[in-house]
C-alpha atoms as a PDB file:
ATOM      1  CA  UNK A   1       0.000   0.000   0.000  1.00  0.00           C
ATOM      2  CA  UNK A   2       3.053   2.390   0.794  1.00  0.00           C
ATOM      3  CA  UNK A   3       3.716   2.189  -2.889  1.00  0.00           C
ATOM      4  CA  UNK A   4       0.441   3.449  -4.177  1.00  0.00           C
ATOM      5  CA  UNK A   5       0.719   7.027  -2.603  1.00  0.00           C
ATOM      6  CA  UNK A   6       3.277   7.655  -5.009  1.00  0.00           C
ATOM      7  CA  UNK A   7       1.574   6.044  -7.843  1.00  0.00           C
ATOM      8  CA  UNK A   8      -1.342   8.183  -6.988  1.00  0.00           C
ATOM      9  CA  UNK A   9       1.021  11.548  -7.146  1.00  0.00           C
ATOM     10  CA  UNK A  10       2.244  10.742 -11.006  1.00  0.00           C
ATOM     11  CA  UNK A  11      -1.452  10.110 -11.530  1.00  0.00           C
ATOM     12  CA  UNK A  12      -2.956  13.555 -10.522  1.00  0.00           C
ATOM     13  CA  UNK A  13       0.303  15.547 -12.062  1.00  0.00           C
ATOM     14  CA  UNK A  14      -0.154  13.503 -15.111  1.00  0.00           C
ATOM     15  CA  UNK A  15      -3.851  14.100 -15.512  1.00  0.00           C
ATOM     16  CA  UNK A  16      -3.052  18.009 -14.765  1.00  0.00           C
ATOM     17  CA  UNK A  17      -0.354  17.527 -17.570  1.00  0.00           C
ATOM     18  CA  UNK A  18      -2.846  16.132 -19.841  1.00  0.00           C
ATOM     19  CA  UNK A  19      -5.345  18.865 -19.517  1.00  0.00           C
ATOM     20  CA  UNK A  20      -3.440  21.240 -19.824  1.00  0.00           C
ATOM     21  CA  UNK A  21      -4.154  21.858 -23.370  1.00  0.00           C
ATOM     22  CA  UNK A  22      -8.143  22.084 -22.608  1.00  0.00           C
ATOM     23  CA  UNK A  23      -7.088  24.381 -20.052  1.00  0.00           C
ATOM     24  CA  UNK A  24      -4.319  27.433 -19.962  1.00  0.00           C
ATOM     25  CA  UNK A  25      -3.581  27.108 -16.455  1.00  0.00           C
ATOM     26  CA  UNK A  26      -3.663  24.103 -15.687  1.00  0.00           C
ATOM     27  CA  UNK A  27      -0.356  24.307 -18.122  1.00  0.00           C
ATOM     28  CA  UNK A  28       0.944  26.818 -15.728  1.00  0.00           C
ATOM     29  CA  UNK A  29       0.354  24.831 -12.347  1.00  0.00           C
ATOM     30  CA  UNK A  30       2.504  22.359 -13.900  1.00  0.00           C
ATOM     31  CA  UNK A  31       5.194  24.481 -14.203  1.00  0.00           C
ATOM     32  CA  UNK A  32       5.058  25.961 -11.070  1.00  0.00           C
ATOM     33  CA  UNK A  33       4.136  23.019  -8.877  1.00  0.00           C
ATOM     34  CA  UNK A  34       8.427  22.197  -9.269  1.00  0.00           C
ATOM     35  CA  UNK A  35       9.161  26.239  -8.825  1.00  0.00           C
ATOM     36  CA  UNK A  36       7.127  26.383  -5.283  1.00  0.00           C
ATOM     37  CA  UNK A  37       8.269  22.909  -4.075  1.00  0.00           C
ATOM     38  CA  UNK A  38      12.198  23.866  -5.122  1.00  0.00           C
ATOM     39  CA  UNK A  39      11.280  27.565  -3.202  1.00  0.00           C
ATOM     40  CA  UNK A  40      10.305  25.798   0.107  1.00  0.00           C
ATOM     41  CA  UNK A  41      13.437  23.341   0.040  1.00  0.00           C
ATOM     42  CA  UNK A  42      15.528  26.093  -0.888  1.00  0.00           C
ATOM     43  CA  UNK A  43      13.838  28.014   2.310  1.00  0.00           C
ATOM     44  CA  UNK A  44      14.388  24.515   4.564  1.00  0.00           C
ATOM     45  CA  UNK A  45      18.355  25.258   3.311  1.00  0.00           C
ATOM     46  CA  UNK A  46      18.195  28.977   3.992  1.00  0.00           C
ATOM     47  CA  UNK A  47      16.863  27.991   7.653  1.00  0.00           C
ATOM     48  CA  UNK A  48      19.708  25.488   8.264  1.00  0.00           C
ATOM     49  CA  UNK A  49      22.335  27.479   7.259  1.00  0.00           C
ATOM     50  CA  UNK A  50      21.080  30.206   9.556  1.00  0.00           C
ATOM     51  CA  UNK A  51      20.740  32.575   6.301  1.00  0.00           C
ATOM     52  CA  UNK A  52      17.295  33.776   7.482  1.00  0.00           C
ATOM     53  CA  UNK A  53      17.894  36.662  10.105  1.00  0.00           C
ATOM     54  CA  UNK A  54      14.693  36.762  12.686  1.00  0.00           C
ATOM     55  CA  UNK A  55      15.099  33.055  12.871  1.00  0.00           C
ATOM     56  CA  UNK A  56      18.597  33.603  13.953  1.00  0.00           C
ATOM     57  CA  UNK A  57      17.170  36.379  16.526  1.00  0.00           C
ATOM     58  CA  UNK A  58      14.751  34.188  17.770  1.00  0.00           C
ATOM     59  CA  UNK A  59      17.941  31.981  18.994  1.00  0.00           C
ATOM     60  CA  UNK A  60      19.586  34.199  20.637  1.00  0.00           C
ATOM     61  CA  UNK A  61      16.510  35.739  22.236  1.00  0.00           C
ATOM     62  CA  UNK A  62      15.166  32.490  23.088  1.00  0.00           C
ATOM     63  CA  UNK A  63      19.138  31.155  24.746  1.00  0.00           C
ATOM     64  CA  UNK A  64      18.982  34.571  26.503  1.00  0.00           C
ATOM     65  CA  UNK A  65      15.749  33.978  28.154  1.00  0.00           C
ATOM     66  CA  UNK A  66      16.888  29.851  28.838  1.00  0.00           C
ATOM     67  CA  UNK A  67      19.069  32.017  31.117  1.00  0.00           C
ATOM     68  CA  UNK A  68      16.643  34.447  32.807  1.00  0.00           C
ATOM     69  CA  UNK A  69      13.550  32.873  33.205  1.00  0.00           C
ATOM     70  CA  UNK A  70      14.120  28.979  33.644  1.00  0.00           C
ATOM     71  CA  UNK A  71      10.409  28.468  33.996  1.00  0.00           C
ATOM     72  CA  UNK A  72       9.106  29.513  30.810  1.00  0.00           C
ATOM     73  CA  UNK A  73      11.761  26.858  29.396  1.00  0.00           C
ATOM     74  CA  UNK A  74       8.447  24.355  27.318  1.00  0.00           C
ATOM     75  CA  UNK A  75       7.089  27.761  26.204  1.00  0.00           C
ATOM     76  CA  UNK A  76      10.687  29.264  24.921  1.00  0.00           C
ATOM     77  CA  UNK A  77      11.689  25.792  23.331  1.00  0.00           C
ATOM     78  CA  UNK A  78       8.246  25.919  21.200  1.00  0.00           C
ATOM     79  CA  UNK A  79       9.141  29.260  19.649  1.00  0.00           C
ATOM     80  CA  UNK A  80      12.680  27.619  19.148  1.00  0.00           C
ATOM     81  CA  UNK A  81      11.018  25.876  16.460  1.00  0.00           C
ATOM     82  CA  UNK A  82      10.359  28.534  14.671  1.00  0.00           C
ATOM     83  CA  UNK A  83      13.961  28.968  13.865  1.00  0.00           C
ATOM     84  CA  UNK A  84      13.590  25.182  11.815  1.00  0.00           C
ATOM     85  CA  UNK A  85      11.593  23.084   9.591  1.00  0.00           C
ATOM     86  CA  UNK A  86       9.658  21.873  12.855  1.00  0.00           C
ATOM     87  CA  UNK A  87       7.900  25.433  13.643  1.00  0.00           C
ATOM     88  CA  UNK A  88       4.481  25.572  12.481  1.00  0.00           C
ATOM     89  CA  UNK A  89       4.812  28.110   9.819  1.00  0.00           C
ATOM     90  CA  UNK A  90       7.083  26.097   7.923  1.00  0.00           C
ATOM     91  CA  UNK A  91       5.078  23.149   8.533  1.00  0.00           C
ATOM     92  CA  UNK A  92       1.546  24.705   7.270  1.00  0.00           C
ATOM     93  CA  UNK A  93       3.536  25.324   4.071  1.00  0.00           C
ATOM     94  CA  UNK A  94       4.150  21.827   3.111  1.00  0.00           C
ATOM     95  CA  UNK A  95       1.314  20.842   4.252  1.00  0.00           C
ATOM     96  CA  UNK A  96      -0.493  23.571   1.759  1.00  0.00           C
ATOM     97  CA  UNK A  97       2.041  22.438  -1.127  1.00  0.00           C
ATOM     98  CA  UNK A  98       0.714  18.630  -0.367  1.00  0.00           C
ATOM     99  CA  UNK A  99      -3.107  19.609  -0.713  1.00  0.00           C
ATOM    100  CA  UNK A 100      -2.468  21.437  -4.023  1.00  0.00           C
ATOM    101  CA  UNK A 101       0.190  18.085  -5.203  1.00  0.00           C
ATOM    102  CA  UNK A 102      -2.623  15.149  -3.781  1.00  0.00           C
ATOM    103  CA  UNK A 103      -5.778  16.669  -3.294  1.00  0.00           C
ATOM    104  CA  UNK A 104      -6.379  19.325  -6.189  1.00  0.00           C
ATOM    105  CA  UNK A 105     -10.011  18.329  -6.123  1.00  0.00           C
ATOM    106  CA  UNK A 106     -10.295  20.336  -2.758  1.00  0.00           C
ATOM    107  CA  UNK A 107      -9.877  23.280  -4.930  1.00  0.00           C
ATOM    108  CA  UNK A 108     -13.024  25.129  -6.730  1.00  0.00           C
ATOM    109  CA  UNK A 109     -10.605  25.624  -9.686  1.00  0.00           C
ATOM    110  CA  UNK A 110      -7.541  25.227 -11.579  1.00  0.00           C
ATOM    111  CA  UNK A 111      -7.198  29.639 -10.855  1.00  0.00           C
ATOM    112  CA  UNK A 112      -7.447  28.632  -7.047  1.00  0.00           C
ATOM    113  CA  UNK A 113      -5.263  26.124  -7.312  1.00  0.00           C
ATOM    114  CA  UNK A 114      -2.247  28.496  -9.538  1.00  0.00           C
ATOM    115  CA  UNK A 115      -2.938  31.138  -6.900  1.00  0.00           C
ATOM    116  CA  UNK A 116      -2.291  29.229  -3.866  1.00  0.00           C
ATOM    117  CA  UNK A 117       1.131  27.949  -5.736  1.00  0.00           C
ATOM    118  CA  UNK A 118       1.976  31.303  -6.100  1.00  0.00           C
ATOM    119  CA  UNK A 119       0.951  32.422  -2.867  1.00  0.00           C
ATOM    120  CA  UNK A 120       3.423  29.977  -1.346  1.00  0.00           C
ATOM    121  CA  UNK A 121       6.121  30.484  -3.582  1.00  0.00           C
ATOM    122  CA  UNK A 122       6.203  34.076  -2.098  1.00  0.00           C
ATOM    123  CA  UNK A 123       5.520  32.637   1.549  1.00  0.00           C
ATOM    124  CA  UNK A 124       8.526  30.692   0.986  1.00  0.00           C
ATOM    125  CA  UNK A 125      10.694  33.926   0.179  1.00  0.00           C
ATOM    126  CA  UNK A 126      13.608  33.543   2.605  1.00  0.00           C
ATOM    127  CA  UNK A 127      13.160  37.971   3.255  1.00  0.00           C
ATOM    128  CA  UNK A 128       9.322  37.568   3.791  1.00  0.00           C
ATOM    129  CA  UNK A 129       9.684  34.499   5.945  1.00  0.00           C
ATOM    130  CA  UNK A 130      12.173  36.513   8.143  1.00  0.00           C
ATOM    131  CA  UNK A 131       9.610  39.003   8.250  1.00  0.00           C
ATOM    132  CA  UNK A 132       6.868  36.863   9.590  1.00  0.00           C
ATOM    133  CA  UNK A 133       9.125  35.301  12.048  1.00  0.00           C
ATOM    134  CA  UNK A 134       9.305  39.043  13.770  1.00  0.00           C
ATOM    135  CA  UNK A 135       5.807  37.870  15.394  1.00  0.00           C
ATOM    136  CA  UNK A 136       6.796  35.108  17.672  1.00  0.00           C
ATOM    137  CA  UNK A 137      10.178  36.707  17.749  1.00  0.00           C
ATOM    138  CA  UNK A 138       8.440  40.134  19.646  1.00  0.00           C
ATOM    139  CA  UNK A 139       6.726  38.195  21.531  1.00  0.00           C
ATOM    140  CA  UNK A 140      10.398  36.718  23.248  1.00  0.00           C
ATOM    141  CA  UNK A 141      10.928  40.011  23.222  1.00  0.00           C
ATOM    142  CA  UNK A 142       7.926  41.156  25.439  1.00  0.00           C
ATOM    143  CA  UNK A 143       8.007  37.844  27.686  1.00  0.00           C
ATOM    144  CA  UNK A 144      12.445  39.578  28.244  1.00  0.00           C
ATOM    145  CA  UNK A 145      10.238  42.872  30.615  1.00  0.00           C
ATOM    146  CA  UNK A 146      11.985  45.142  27.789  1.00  0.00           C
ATOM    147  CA  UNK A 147      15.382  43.297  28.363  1.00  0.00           C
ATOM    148  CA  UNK A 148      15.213  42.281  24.845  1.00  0.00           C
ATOM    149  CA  UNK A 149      14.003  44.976  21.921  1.00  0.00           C
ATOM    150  CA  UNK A 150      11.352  44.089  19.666  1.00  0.00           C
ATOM    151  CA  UNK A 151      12.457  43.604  15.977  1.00  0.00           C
ATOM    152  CA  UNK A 152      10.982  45.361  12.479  1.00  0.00           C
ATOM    153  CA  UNK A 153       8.084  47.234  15.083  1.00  0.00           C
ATOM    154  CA  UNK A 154       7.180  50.039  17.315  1.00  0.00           C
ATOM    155  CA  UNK A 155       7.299  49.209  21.256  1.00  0.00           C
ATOM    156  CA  UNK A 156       4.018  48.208  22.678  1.00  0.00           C
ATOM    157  CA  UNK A 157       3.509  51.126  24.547  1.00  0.00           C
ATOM    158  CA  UNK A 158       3.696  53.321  20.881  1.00  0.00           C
ATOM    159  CA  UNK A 159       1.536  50.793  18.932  1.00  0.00           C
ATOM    160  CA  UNK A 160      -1.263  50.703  21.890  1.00  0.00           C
ATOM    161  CA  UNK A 161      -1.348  54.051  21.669  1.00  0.00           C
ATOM    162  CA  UNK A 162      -1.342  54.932  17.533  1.00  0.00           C
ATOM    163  CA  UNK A 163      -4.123  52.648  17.216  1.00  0.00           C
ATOM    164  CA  UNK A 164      -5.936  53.329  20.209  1.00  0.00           C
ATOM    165  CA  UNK A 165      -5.970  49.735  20.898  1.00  0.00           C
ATOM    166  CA  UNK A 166      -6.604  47.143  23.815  1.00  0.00           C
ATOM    167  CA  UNK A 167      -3.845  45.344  25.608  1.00  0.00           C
ATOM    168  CA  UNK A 168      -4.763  41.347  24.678  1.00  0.00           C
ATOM    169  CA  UNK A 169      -1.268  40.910  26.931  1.00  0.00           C
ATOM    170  CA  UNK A 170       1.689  38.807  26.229  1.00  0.00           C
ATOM    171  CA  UNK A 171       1.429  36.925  22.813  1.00  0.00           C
ATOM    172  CA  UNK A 172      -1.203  38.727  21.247  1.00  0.00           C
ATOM    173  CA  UNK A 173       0.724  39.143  18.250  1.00  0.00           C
ATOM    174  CA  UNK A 174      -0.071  35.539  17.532  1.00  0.00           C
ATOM    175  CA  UNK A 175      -3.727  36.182  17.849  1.00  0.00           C
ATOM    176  CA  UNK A 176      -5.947  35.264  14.536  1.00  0.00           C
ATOM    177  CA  UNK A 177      -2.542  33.398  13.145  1.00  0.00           C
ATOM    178  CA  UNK A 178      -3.884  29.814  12.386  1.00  0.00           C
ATOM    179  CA  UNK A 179      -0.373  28.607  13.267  1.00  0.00           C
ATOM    180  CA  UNK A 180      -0.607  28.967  16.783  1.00  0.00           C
ATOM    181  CA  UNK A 181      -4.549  28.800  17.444  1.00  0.00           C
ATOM    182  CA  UNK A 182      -7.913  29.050  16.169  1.00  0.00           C
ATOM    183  CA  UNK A 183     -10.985  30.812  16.532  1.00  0.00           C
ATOM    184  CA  UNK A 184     -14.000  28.584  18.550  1.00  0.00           C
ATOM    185  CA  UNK A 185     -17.244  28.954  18.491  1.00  0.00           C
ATOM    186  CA  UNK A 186     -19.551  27.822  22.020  1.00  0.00           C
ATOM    187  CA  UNK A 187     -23.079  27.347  22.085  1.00  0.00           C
ATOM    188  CA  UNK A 188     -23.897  30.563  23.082  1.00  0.00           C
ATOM    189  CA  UNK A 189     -22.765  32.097  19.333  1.00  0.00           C
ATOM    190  CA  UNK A 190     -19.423  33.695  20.777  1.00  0.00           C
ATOM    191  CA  UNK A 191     -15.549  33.027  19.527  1.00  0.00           C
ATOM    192  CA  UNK A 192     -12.565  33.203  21.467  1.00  0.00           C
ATOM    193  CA  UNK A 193      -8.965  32.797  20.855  1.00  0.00           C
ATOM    194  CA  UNK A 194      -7.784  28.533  21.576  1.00  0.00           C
ATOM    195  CA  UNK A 195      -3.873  28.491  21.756  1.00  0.00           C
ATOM    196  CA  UNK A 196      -2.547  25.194  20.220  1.00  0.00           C
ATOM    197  CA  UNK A 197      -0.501  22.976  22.482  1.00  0.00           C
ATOM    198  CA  UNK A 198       2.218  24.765  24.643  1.00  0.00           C
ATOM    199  CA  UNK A 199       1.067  27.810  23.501  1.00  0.00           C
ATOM    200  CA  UNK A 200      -1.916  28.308  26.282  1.00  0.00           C
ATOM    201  CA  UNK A 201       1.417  28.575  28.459  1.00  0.00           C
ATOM    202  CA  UNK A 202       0.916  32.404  27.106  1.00  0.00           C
ATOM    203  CA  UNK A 203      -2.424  32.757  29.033  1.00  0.00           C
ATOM    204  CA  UNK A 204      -1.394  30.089  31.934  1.00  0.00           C
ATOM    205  CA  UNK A 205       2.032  32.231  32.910  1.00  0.00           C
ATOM    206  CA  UNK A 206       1.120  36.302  32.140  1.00  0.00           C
ATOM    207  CA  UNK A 207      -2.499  35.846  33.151  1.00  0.00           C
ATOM    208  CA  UNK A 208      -3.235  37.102  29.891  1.00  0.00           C
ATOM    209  CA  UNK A 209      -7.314  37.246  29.739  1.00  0.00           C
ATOM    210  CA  UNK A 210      -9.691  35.509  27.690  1.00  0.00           C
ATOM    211  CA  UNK A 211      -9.506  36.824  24.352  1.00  0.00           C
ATOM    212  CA  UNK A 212     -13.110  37.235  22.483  1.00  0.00           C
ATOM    213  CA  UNK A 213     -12.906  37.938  18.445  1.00  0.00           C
ATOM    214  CA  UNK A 214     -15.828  40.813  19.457  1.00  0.00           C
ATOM    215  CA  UNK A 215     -13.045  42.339  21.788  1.00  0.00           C
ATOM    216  CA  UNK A 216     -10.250  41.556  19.269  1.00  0.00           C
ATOM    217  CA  UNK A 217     -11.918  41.957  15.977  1.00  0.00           C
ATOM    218  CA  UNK A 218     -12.557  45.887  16.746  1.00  0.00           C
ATOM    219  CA  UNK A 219      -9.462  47.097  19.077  1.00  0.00           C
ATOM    220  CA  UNK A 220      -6.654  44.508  18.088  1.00  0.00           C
ATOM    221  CA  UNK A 221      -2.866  45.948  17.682  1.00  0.00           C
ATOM    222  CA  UNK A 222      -0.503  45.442  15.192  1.00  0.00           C
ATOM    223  CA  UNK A 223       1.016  42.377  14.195  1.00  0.00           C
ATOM    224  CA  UNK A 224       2.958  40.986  10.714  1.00  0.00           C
ATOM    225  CA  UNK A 225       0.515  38.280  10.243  1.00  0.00           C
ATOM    226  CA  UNK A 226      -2.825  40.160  10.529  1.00  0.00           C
ATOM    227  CA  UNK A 227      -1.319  43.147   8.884  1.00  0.00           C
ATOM    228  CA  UNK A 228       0.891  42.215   5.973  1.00  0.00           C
ATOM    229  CA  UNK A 229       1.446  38.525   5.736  1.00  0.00           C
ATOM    230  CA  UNK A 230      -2.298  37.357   6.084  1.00  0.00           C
ATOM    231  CA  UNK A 231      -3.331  36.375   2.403  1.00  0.00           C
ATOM    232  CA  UNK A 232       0.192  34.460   2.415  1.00  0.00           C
ATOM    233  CA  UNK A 233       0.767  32.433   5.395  1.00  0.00           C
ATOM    234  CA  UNK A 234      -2.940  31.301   5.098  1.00  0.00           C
ATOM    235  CA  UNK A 235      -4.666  28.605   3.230  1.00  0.00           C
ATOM    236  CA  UNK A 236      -7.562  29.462   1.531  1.00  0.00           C
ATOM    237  CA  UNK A 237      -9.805  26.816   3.547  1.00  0.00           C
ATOM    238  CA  UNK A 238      -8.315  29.260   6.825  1.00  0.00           C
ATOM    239  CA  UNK A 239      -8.792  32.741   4.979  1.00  0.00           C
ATOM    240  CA  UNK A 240     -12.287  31.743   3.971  1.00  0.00           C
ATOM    241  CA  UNK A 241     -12.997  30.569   7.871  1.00  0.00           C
ATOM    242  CA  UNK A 242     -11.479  34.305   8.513  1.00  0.00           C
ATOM    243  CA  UNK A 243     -14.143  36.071   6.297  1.00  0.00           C
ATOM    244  CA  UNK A 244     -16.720  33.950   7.373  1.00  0.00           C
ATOM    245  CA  UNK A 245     -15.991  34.806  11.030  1.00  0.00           C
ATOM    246  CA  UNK A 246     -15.619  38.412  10.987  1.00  0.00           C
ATOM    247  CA  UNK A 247     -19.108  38.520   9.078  1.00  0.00           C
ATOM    248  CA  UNK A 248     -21.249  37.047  11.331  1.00  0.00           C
ATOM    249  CA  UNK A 249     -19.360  39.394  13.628  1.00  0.00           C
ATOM    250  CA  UNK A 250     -20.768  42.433  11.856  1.00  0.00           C
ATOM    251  CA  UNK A 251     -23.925  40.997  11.151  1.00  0.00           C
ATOM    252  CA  UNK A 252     -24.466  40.708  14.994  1.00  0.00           C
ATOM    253  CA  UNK A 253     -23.208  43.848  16.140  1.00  0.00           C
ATOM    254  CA  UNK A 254     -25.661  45.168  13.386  1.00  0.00           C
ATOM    255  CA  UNK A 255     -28.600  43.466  14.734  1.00  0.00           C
ATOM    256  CA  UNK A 256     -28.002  45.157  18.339  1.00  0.00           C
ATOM    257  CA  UNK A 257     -27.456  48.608  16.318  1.00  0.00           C
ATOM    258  CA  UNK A 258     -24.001  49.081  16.649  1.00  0.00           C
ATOM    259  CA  UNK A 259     -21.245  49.566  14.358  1.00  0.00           C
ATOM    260  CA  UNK A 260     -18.528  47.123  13.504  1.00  0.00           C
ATOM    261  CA  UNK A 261     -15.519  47.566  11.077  1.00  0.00           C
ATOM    262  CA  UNK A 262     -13.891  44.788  10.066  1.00  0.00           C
ATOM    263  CA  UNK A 263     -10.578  44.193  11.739  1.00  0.00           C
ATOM    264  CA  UNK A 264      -8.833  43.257   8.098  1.00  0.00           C
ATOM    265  CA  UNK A 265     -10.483  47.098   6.549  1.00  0.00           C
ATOM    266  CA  UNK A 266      -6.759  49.047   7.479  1.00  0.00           C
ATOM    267  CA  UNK A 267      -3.726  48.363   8.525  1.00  0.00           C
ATOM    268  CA  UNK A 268      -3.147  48.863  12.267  1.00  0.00           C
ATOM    269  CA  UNK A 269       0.588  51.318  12.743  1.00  0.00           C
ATOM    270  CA  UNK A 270       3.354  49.183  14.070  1.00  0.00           C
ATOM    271  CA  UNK A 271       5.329  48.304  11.777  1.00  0.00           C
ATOM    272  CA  UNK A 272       9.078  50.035  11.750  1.00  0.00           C
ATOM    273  CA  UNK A 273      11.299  48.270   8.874  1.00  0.00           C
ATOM    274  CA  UNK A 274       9.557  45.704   7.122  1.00  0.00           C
ATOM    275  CA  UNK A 275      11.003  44.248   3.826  1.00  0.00           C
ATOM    276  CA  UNK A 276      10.216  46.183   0.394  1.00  0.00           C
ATOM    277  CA  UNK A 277       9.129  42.728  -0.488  1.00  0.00           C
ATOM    278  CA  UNK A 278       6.768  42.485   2.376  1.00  0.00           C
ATOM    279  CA  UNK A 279       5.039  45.855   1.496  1.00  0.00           C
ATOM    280  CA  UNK A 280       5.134  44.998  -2.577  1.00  0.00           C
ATOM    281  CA  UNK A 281       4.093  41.669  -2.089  1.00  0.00           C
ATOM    282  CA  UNK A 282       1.468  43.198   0.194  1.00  0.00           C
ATOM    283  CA  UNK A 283       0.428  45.448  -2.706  1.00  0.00           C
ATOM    284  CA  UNK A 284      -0.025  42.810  -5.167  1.00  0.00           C
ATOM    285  CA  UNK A 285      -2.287  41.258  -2.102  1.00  0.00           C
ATOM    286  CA  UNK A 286      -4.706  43.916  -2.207  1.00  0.00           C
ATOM    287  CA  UNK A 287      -5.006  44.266  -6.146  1.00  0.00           C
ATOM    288  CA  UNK A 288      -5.223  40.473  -6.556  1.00  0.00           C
ATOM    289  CA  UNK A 289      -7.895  40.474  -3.736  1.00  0.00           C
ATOM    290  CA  UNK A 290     -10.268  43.785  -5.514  1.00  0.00           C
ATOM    291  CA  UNK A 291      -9.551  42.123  -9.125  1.00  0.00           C
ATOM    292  CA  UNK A 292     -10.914  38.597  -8.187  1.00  0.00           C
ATOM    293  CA  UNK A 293     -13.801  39.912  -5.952  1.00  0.00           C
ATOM    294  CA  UNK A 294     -15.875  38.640  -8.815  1.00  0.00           C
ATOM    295  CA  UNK A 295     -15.035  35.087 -10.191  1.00  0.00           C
ATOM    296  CA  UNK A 296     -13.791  34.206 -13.324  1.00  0.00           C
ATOM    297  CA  UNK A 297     -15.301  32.855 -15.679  1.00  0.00           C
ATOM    298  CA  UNK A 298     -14.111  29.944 -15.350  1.00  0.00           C
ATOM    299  CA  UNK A 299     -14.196  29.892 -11.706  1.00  0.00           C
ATOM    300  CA  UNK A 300     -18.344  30.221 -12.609  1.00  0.00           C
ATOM    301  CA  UNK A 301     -18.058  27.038 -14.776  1.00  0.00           C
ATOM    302  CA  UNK A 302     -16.193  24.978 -12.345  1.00  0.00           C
ATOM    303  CA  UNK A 303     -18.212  25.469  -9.432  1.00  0.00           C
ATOM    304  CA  UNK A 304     -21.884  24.497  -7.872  1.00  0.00           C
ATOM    305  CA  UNK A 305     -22.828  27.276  -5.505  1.00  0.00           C
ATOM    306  CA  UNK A 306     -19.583  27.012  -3.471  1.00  0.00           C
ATOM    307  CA  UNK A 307     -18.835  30.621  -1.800  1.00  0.00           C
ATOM    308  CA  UNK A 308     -15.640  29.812  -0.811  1.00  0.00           C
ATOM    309  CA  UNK A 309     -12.225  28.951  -3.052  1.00  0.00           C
ATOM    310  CA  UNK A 310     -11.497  25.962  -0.683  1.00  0.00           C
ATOM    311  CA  UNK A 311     -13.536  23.194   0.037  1.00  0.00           C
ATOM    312  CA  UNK A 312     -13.943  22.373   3.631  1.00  0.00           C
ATOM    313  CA  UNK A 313     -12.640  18.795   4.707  1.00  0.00           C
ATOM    314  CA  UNK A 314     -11.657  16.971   7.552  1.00  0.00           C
ATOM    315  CA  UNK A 315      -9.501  15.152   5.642  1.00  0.00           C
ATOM    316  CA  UNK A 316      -5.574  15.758   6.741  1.00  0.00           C
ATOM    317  CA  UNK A 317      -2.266  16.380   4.365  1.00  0.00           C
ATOM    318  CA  UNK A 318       0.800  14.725   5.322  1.00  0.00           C
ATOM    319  CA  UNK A 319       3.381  16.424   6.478  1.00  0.00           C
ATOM    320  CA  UNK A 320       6.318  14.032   5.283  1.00  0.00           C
ATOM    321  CA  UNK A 321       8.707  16.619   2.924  1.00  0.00           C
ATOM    322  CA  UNK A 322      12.048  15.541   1.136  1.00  0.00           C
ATOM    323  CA  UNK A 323      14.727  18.339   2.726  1.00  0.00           C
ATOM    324  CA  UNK A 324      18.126  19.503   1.461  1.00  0.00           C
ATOM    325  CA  UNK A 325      20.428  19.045   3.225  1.00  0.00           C
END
């Protein structure tokens, strides 16, 4: 049986390859399935060779903290993934890459499926990566009592204050990345932030509060993910989940007779050097998003009332990927 998975692989790329001529892109997701899958090895390298600079920061502000605070030791050797091919950024990545490669039929169509190859192929950018990492890196930096600066932002003190926003305490730049957590939903119609794993050590150690998405959603403060990095380091099954979310947020807050603006309308100030790349790439984001607001027409064709460019399944991707070394 361990030989069919393979067999199943050629099969899919091969029927792709054959359609191609039926359909343009499906041409050009062959082509860049190898581009994206040689951009995240090349990354795995880059991460090795400690060529990717907030992953080297987060080393030596995660040894420097080993050193202070003992205690927070299963928390600090969590972010210390980060710095690898174990940290789950890197790991959602493959594990997008593998959906497209073995389950293309989770995709609405063969546009979805080119734009989430080229979504990661950017993800993968050793410069943007770096960038990203500045989350979980800042928030070593804020778990330090100001020992250690924050990296690529503005102090929390400066960003609280520019955007008028509520303290969701140590971690909260992590909040709303599907990395570290999700959004649940109780019984009563209300979502709050679930940390994955060692994570919840955030809330357990600084006492940091109960996070609802009504709190968050209006008065969050800045963070790479939720501000720049979003559309990126997201699959479409978790963007659409996103949308969905903040919503029936609005629709509720409209049915009381208040107002609501969704927390993805502006970018929150915070950021102090980010990447040209992250801020062109960002760009592109935006257009990408406004141009595609209505489907193409062969998006139309390919679909039967779905809203949303990614299936939803409870089916799992592995997350086996061949490294260089």
């Amino acid at each position: 049986m361990a030989g069919m998975q393979p067999l199943k692989s050629m099969i899919l790329l091969l029927t792709l390859l054959l359609s191609a001529c039926g359909d343009p892109i499906k041409g050009q997701i062959t082509q860049q399935i190898p581009l994206t899958e040689q951009r995240i090895e090349l990354l795995a390298q880059a991460l090795a060779n400690g060529q990717v600079r907030n992953a080297n920061l987060i080393t030596q502000y995660g040894e420097r903290l080993l050193q202070s605070k003992p205690n927070y030791k299963p928390l600090i050797d969590e972010f210390l993934k980060d710095t690898g091919t174990k940290g789950p950024m890197f790991i959602a990545l493959v594990d997008r890459l593998n959906t497209v490669k073995k389950q293309p039929q989770m995709f609405e169509s063969s546009q979805a499926i080119y734009d989430e190859l080229l979504n990661l192929y950017q993800a993968a950018d050793p410069v943007l990566y770096s960038d990203a990492l500045s989350d979980p890196l800042n928030v070593l930096a804020d778990m330090s009592d100001g020992t250690l600066p924050r990296v690529n932002a503005m102090s929390k003190e400066q960003s609280l204050a520019a955007n008028k926003a509520q303290d969701f305490g140590t971690g909260e730049q992590l909040i709303g990345n599907p990395s570290y957590g999700n959004w649940t939903t109780g019984s009563n119609g209300m979502s709050f932030w679930a940390w994955y794993g060692m994570y919840s050590m955030m809330g357990d150690v600084f006492g940091s509060r109960r996070t609802s998405y009504n709190d968050w959603g209006r008065n969050r403060n800045y963070s790479y993910y939720n501000d720049y990095g979003r559309k990126r380091y997201s699959s479409p099954n978790q963007l659409s989940k996103q949308t969905d979310l903040d919503a029936r947020t609005k629709k509720s807050f409209q049915s009381r007779g208040q107002k609501y603006t969704s927390t993805y309308s502006k970018n929150r100030t915070g950021a102090s050097s980010i990447s040209s790349q992250s801020k062109s790439a960002q760009t592109s984001a935006n257009r990408f998003a406004s141009k595609t607001a209505n489907k193409s027409a062969y998006a139309r064709s390919s679909t039967s009332g779905k809203n949303a460019s990614f299936r939803n399944s409870k089916s799992t991707t592995s997350r086996s990927f061949r490294r260089g070394k």
